[in-house]
Protein backbone atom coordinates (compact mmCIF):
# COMPACT_ATOMS: atom_id res chain seq x y z
CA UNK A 1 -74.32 -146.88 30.65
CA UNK A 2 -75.93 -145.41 33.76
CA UNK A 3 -74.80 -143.57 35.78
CA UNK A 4 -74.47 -145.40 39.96
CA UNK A 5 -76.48 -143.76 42.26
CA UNK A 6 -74.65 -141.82 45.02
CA UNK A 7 -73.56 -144.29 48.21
CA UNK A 8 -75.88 -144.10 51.32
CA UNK A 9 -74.11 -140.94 54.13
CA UNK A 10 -74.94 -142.37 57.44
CA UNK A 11 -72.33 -140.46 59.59
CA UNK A 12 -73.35 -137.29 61.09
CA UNK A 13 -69.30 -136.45 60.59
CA UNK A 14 -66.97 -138.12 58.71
CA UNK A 15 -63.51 -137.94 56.75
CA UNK A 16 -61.94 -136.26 53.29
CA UNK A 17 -59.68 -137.40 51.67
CA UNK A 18 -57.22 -135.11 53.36
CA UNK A 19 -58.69 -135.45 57.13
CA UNK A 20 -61.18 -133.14 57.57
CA UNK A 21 -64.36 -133.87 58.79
CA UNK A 22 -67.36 -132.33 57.12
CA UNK A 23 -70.63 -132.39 58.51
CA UNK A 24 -72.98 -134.96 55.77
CA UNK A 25 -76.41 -135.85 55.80
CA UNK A 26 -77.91 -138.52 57.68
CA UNK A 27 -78.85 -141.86 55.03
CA UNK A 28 -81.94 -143.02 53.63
CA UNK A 29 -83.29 -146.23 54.80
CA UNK A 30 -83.10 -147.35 51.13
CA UNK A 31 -80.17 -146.36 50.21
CA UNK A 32 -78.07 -149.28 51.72
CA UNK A 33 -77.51 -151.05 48.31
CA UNK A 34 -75.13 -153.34 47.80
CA UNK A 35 -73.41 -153.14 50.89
CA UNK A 36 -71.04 -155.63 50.17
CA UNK A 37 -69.93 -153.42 46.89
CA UNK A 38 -66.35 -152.06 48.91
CA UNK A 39 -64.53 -155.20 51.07
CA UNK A 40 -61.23 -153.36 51.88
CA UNK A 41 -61.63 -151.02 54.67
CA UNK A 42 -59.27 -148.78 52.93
CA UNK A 43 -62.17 -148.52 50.25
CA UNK A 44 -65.02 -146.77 52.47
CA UNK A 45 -62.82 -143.34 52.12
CA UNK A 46 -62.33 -142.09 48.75
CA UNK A 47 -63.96 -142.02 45.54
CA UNK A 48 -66.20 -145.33 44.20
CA UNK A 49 -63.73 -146.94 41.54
CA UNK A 50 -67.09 -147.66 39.83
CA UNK A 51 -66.56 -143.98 38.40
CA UNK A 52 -68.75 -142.39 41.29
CA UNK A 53 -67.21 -139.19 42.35
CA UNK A 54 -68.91 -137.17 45.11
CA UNK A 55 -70.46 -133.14 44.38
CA UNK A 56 -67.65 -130.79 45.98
CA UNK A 57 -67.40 -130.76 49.75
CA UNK A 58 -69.00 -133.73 50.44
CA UNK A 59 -67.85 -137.10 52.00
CA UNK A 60 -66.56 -139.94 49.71
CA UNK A 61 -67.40 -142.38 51.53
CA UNK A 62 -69.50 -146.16 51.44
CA UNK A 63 -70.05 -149.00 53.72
CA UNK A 64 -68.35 -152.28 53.53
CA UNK A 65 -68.36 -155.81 54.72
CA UNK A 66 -65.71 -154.82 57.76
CA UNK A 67 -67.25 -152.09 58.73
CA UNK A 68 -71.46 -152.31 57.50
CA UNK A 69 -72.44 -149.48 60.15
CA UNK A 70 -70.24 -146.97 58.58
CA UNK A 71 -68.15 -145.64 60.88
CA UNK A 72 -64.43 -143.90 60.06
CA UNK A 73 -61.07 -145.31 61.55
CA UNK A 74 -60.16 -142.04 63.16
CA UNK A 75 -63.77 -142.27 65.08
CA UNK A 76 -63.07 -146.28 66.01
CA UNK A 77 -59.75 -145.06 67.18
CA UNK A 78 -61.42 -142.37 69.09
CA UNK A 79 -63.58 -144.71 70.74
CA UNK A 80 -61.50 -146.99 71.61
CA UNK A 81 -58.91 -144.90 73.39
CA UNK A 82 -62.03 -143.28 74.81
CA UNK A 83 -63.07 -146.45 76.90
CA UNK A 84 -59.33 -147.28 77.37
CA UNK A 85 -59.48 -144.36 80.11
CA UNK A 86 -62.97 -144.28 81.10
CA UNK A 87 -63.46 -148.21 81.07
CA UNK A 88 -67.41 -147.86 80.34
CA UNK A 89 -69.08 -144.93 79.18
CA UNK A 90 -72.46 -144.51 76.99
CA UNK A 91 -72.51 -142.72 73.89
CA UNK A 92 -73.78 -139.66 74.78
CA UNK A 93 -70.99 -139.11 76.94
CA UNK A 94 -68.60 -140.73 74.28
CA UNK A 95 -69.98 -137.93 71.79
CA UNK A 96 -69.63 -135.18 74.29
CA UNK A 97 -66.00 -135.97 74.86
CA UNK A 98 -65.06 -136.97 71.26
CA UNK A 99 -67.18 -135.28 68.95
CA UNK A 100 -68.82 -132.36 70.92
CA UNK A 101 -69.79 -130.54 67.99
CA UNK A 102 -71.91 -132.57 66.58
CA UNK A 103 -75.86 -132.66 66.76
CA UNK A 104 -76.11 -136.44 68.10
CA UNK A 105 -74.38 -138.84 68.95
CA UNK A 106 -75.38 -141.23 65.93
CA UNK A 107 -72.13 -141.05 64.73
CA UNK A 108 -70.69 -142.59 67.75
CA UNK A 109 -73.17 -145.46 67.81
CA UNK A 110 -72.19 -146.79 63.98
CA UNK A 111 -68.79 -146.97 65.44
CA UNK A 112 -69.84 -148.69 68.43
CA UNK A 113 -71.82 -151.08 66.50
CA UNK A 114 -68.84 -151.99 64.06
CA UNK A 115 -66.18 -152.16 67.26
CA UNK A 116 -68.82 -154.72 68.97
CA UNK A 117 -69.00 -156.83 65.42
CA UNK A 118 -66.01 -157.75 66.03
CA UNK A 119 -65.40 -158.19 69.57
CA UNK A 120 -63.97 -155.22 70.74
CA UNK A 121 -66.23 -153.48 72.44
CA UNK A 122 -69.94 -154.67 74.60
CA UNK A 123 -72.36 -153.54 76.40
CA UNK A 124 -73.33 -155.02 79.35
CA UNK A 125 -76.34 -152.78 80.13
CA UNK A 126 -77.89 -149.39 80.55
CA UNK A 127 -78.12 -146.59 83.04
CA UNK A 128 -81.22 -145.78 85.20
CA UNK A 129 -81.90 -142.99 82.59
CA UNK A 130 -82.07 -145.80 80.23
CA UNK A 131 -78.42 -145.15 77.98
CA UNK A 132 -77.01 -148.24 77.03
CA UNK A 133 -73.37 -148.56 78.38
CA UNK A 134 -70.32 -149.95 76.67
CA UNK A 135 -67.21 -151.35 77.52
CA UNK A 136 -63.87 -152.85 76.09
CA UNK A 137 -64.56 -156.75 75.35
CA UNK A 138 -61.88 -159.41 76.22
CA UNK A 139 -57.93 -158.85 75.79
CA UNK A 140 -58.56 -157.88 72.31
CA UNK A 141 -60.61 -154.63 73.27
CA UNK A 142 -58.01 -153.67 75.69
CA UNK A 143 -55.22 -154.79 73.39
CA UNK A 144 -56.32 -152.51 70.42
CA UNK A 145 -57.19 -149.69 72.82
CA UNK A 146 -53.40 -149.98 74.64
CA UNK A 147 -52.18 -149.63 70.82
CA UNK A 148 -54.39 -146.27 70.49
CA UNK A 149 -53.47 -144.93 74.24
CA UNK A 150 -49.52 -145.97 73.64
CA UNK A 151 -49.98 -148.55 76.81
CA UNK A 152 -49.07 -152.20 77.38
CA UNK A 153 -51.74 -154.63 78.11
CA UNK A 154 -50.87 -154.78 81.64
CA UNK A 155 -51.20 -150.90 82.40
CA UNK A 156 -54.77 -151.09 80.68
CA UNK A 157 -56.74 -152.45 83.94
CA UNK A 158 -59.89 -154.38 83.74
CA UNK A 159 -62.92 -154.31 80.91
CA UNK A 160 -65.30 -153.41 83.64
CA UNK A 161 -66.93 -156.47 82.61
CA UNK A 162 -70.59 -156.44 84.28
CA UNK A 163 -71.04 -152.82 85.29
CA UNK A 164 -73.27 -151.77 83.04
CA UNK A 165 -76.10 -154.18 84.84
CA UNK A 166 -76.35 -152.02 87.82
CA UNK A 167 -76.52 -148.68 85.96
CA UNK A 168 -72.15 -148.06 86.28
CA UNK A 169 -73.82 -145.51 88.44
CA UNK A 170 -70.10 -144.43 90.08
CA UNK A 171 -68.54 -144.68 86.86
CA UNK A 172 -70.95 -142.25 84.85
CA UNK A 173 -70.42 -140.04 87.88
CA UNK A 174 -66.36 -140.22 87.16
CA UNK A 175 -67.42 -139.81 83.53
CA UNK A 176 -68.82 -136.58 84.41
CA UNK A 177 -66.13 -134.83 86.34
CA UNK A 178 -63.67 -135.97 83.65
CA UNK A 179 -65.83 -134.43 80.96
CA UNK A 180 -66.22 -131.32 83.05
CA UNK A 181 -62.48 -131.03 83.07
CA UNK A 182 -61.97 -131.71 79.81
CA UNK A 183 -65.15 -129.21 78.31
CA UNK A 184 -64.98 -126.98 80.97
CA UNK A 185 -68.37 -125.05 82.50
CA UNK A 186 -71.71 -124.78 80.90
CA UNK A 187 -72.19 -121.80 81.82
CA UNK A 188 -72.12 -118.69 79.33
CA UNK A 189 -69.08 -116.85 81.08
CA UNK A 190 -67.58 -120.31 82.48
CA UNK A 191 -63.87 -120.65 81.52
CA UNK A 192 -63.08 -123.08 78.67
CA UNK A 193 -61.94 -127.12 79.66
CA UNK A 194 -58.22 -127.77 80.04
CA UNK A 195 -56.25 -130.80 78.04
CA UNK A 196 -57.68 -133.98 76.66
CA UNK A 197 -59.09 -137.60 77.63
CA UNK A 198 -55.61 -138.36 76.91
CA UNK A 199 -54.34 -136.72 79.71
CA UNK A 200 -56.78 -138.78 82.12
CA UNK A 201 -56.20 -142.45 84.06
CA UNK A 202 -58.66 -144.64 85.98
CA UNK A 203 -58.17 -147.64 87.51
CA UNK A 204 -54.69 -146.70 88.78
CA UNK A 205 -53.58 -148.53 91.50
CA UNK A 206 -51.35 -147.56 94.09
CA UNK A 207 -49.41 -150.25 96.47
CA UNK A 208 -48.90 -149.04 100.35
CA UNK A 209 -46.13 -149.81 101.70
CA UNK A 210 -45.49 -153.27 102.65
CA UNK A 211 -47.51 -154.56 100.16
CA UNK A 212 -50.43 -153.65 102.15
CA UNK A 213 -53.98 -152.87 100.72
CA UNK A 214 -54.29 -150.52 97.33
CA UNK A 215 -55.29 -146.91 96.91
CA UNK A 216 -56.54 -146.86 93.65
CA UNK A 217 -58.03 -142.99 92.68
CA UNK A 218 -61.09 -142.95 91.13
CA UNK A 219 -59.27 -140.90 88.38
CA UNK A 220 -55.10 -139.33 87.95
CA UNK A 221 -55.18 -135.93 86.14
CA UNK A 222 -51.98 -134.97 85.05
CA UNK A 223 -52.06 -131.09 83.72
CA UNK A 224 -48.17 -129.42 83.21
CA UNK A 225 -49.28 -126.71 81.52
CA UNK A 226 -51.19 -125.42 84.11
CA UNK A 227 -49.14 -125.81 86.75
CA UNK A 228 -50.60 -128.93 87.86
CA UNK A 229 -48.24 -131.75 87.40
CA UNK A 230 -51.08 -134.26 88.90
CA UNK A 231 -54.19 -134.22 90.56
CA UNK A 232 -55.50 -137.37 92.39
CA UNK A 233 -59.32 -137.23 92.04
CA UNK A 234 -61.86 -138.82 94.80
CA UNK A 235 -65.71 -139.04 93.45
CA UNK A 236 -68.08 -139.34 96.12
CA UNK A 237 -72.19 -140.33 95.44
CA UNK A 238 -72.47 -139.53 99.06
CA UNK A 239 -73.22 -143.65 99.77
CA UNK A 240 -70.29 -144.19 101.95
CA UNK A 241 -69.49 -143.27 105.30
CA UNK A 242 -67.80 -140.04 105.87
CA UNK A 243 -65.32 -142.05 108.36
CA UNK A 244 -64.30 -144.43 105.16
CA UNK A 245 -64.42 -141.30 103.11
CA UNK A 246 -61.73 -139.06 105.36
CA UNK A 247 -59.49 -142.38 105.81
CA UNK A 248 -58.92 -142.15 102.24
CA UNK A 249 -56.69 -139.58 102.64
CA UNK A 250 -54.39 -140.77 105.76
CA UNK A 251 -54.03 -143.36 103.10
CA UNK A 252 -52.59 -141.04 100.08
CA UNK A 253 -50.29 -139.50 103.01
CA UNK A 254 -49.47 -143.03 103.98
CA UNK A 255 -48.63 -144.02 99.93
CA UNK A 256 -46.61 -140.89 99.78
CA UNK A 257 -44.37 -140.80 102.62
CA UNK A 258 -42.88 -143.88 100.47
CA UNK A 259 -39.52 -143.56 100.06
CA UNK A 260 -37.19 -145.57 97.31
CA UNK A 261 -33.62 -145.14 95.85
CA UNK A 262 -32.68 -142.51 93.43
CA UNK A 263 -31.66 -142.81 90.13
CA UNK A 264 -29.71 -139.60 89.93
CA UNK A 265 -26.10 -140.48 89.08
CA UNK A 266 -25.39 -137.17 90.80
CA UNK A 267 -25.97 -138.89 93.88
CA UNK A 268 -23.90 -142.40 93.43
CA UNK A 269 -21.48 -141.46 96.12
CA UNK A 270 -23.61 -140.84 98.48
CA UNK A 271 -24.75 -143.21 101.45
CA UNK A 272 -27.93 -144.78 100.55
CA UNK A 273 -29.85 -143.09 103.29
CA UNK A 274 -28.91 -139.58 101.14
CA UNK A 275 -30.19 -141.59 98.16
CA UNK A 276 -33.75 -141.89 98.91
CA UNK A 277 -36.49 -140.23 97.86
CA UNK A 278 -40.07 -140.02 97.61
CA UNK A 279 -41.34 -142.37 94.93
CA UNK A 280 -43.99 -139.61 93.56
CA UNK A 281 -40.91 -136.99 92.80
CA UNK A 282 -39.53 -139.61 90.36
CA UNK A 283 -43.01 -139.86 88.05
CA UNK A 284 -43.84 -136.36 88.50
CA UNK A 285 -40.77 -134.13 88.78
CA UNK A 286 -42.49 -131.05 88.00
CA UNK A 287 -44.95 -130.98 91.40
CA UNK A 288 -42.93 -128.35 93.03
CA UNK A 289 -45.24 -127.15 95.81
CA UNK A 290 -44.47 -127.67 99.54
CA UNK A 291 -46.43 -131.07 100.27
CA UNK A 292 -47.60 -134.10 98.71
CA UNK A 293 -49.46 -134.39 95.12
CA UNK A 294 -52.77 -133.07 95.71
CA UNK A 295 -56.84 -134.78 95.69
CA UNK A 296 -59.42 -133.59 94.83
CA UNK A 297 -62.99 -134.44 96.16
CA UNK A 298 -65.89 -134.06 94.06
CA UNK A 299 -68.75 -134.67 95.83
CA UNK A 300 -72.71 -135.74 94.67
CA UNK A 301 -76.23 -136.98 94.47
CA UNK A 302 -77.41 -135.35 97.68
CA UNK A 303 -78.84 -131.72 97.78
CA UNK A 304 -76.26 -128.41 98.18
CA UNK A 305 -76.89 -128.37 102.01
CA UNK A 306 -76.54 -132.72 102.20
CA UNK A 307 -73.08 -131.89 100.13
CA UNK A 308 -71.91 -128.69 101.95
CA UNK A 309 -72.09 -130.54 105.38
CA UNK A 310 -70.58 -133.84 104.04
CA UNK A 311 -67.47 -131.94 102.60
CA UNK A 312 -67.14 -130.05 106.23
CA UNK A 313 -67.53 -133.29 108.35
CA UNK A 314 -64.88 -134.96 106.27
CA UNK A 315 -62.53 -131.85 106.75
CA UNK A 316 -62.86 -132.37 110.26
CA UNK A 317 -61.80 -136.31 110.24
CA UNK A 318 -59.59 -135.96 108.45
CA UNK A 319 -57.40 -132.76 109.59
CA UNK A 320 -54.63 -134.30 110.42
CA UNK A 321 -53.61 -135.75 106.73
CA UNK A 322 -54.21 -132.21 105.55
CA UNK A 323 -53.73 -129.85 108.20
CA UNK A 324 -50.00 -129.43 108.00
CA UNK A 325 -47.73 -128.71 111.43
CA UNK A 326 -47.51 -125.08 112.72
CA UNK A 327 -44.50 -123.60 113.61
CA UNK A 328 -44.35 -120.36 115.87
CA UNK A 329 -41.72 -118.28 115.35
CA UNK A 330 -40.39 -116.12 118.67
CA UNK A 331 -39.81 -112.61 117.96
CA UNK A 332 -40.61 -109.69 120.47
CA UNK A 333 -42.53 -107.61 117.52
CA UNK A 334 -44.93 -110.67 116.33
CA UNK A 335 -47.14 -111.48 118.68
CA UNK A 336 -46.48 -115.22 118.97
CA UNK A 337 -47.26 -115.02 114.97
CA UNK A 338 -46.01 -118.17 112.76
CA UNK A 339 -46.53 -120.67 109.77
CA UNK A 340 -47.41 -123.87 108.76
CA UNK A 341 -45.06 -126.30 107.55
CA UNK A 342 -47.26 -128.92 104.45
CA UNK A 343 -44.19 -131.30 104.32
CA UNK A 344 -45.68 -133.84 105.63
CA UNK A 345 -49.67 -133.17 104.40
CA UNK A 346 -51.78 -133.99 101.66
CA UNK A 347 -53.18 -130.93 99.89
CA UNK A 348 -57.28 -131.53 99.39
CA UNK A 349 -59.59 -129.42 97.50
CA UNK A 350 -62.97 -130.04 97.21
CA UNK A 351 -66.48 -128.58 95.15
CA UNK A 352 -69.60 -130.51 94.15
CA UNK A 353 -69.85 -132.06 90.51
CA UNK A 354 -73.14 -129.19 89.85
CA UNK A 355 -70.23 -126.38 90.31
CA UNK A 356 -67.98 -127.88 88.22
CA UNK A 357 -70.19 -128.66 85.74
CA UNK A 358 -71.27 -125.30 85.37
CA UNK A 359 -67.93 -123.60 85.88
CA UNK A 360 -65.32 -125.90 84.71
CA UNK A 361 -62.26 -126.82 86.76
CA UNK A 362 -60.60 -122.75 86.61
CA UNK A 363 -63.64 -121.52 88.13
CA UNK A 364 -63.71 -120.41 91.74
CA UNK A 365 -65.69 -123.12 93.11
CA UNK A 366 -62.71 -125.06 94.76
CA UNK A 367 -62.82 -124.69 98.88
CA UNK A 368 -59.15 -125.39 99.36
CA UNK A 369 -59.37 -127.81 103.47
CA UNK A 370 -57.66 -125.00 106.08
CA UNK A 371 -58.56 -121.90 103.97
CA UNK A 372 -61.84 -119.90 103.25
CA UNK A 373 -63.80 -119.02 101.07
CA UNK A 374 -63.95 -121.03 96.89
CA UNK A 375 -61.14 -120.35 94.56
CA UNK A 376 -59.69 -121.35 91.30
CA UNK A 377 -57.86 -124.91 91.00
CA UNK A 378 -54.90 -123.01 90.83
CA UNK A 379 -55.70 -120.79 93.63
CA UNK A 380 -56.74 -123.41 95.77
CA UNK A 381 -53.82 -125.58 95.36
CA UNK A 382 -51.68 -122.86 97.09
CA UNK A 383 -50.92 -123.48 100.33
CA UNK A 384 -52.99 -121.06 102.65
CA UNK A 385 -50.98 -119.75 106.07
CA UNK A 386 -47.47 -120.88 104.81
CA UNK A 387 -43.88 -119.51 104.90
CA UNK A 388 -44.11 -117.19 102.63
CA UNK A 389 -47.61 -115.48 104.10
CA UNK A 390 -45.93 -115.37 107.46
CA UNK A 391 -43.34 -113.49 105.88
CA UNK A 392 -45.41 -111.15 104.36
CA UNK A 393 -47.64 -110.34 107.70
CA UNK A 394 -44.04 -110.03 109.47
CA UNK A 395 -43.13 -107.23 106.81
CA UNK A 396 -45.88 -105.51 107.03
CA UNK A 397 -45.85 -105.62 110.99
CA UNK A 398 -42.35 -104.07 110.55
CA UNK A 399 -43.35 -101.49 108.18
CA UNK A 400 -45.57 -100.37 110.65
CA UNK A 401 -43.19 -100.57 113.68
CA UNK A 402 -41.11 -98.29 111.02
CA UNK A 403 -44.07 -95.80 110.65
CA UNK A 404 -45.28 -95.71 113.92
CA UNK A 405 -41.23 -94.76 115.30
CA UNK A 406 -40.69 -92.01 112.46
CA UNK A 407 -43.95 -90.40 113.42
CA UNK A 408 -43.11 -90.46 117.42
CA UNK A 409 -39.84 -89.18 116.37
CA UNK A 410 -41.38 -86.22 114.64
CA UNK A 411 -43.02 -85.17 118.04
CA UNK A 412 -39.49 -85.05 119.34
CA UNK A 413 -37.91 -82.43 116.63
CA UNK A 414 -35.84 -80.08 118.30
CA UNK A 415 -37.40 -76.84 119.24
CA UNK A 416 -34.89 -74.95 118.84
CA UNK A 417 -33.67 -75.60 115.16
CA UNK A 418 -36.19 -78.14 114.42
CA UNK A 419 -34.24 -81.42 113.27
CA UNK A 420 -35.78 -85.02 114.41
CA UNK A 421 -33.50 -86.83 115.94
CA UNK A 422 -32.76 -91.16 114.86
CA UNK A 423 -33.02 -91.94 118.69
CA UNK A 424 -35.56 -91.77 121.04
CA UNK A 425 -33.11 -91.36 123.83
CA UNK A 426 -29.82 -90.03 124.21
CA UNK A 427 -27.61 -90.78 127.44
CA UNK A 428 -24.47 -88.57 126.66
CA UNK A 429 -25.44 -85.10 126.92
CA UNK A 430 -23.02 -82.89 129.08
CA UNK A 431 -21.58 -83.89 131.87
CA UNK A 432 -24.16 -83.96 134.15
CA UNK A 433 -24.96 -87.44 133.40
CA UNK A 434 -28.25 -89.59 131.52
CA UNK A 435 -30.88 -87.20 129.72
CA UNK A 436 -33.81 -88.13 128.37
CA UNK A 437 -35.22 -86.94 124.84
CA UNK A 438 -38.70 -85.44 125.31
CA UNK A 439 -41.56 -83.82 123.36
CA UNK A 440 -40.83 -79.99 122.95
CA UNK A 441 -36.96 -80.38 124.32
CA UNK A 442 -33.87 -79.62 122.09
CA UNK A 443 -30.90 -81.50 120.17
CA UNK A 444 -27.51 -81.92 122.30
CA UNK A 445 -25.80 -78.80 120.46
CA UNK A 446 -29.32 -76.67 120.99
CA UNK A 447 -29.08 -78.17 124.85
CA UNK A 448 -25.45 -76.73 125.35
CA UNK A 449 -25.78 -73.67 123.49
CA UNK A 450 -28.71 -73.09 125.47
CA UNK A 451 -26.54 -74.31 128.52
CA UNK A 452 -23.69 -71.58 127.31
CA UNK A 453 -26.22 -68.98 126.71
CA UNK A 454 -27.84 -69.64 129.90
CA UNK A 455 -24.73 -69.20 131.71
CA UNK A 456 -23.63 -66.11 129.99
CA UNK A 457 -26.41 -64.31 131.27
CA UNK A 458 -25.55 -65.11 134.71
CA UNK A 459 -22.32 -64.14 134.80
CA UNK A 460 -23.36 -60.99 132.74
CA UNK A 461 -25.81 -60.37 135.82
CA UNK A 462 -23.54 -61.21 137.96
CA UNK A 463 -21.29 -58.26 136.33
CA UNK A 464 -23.85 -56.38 136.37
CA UNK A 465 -24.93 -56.45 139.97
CA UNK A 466 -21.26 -56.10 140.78
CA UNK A 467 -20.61 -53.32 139.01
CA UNK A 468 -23.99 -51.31 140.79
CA UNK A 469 -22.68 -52.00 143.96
CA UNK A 470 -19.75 -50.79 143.07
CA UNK A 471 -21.07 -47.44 142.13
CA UNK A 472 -22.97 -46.86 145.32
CA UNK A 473 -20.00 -48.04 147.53
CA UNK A 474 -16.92 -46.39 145.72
């Protein structure tokens, strides 16, 4: 009996037995025999029961009726949880985020292909460079990606159904900065990405209060292990008005002065005013900065200059949602010197999508609205002028005051036996009333010796004259 030829390897990547992926050679146009040979998915992973077994360290793997294009269930799963959070995305990007090691994205397309046999994924179109875009199709798409993503139907959001015809031009820019995030900078010396696609949301709506109009972000980052709890993310293609633009943010400070009743049994006794709290603290409890959650504004499609004066305009407008309140605090020594309060303002950072591209979200390319000069996202997310800075400036202005009085109190060391006195003046020095330290003058005990001594010497002239005139008038 012959032996079966070897099944066709059309993944770039696919899975062992025990997991792994192992890079595998792309298949032969010929080699597609008998694709209906394997029926069960759970078939197209492992060895042929026909008595194939694969050399060692290479993929057992074949197509099957389910699943003709080849692709793995970890990669569908991928995928799918991949446009759960992006909502459409072309496979380029999908293979950037999901599989970045790999030499194309061919892989990604065999899964995309089996998804859209049956109905879970489409694609409604391509970009202007010419990349085909795909999307979740119908409530089954977004059903099997809320399985993959851990999320009801409800918290999925829309399929984006119809963006791909105009190029999805704002959502490949999103696309972007998340990937950026996620892969960090291009550059050679760039740091590294921080988290996953899981730790991403678009299409998050936000209800002002009142049941007024929506903020919805463009993207939610949520990054504990950085220190940044969340991060509300703005992506501008530099097509709307930088008015509309800078009300965005009077909005967020509007959403977050939102109050509502806490849950803390700590604080069942108390009146209900004492009870509320800002809704944000609840979801995030670990944003522990002075201030609201921050945004971030990621700005393109225009040239550096176009960008540079676009971010500045917008700073301008919108000053008063970021600016915070100052507070001067009245001291004699600090020259009308004080702080800023951020209670009540929204934190905003802000770079272009070419910086953090190349750099990666931990670069310094962040310019933080209210303080100079580009920083890290960590950096930047510090409040600039605050408290704690005031503090510092006042301590070192009192350090000084310190330095300056033990130096002028070295000019007034006794001259006599040379100690420095703690006082610049002292009022109780003999009876003769108020004296007046000076430069070159001596300590009370040198002053009244030198009083004593002074007087001494009289009265020993004194004797002395006395006792001359008595010798020449005995």
């Amino acid at each position: 009996m012959s032996t079966p030829q070897r099944p066709a390897q059309p993944d770039d990547s696919a899975h062992d037995i025990d997991g792994q992926e192992h890079a595998v050679e792309p298949a032969e146009p010929h080699a597609l025999a008998e694709p209906d040979a394997l029926a069960d998915p759970a078939d197209v992973v492992g060895p042929d029961r026909l008595g194939w077994r694969p050399p060692p360290g290479r993929t057992a793997y074949r197509r099957g009726r389910l699943w003709p294009n080849g692709s793995t269930a970890p990669l569908r799963s991928d995928i799918l949880g991949a446009l759960g959070v992006l909502k459409v995305a072309t496979a380029d990007q999908l293979q950037r985020l999901l599989r970045p090691g790999a030499a194309s994205n061919t892989v990604i397309r065999q899964g995309l292909r089996d998804l859209a046999l049956h109905a879970l994924v489409a694609s409604d179109g391509n970009t202007k460079a010419g990349h085909k875009t795909w999307r979740l199709e119908g409530t089954a798409g977004l059903e099997a990606a809320g399985q993959v993503l851990g999320l009801f139907r409800s918290e999925m959001g829309s399929t984006a159904r119809g963006a791909g015809r105009t190029g999805a031009q704002h959502a490949m820019a999103v696309n972007e900065t998340i990937a950026a995030f996620v892969l960090g900078g291009t550059d050679k010396d760039a740091p590294g990405g921080v988290g996953t696609l899981a730790d991403w949301a678009t299409e998050v709506e936000y209800v002002l209060p009142g049941g007024r109009r929506k903020v919805r972000p463009d993207a939610v980052w949520q990054a504990p292990e950085i220190g940044v709890p969340v991060l509300m993310v703005e992506v501008d293609r530099s097509t709307m008005s930088t008015e509309r633009l800078a009300a965005k943010f009077f909005a967020y400070r509007e959403l977050f002065r939102t109050k509502v009743k806490s849950n803390d049994l700590a604080l069942a006794d108390e009146e209900l005013e004492d009870r509320m709290v800002h809704w944000w603290r609840r979801d995030w409890p670990a944003h522990t900065r002075p201030g609201y959650p921050p945004v971030a504004l990621v700005v393109t499609d225009a040239s550096p200059t176009v960008l540079a004066n676009r971010q500045e305009k917008v700073a301008d407008l919108s000053v008063e949602a970021w600016g915070g309140r100052w507070r001067t605090v009245h001291h004699d020594d600090n020259d009308g010197d004080g702080w800023r309060n951020y209670d009540d303002s929204v934190p905003v950072v802000t770079t272009t999508l070419q910086l953090l591209t190349e750099h990666g979200p931990l670069g310094p390319i962040w310019w933080r609205y209210g303080r100079a000069g580009r920083h890290s996202l960590t950096d930047a997310l510090d409040n600039p002028n605050n408290k704690d800075a005031y503090q510092q400036r006042q301590k070192a202005r009192e350090k000084k005051a310190r330095q300056e009085h033990a130096e002028w109190m070295r000019t007034l060391a006794c001259a006599d036996c040379g100690k420095i006195p703690k006082e610049e003046t002292a009022y109780e020095y003999g009876l003769g009333g108020n004296w007046t330290r000076r430069p070159g003058g001596r300590c009370y005990p040198c002053h009244r010796k030198h009083k004593e001594d002074q007087a001494a010497a009289a009265l020993q002239q004194l004797e002395t004259a006395r006792a001359a005139n008595a010798a020449l008038r005995p």
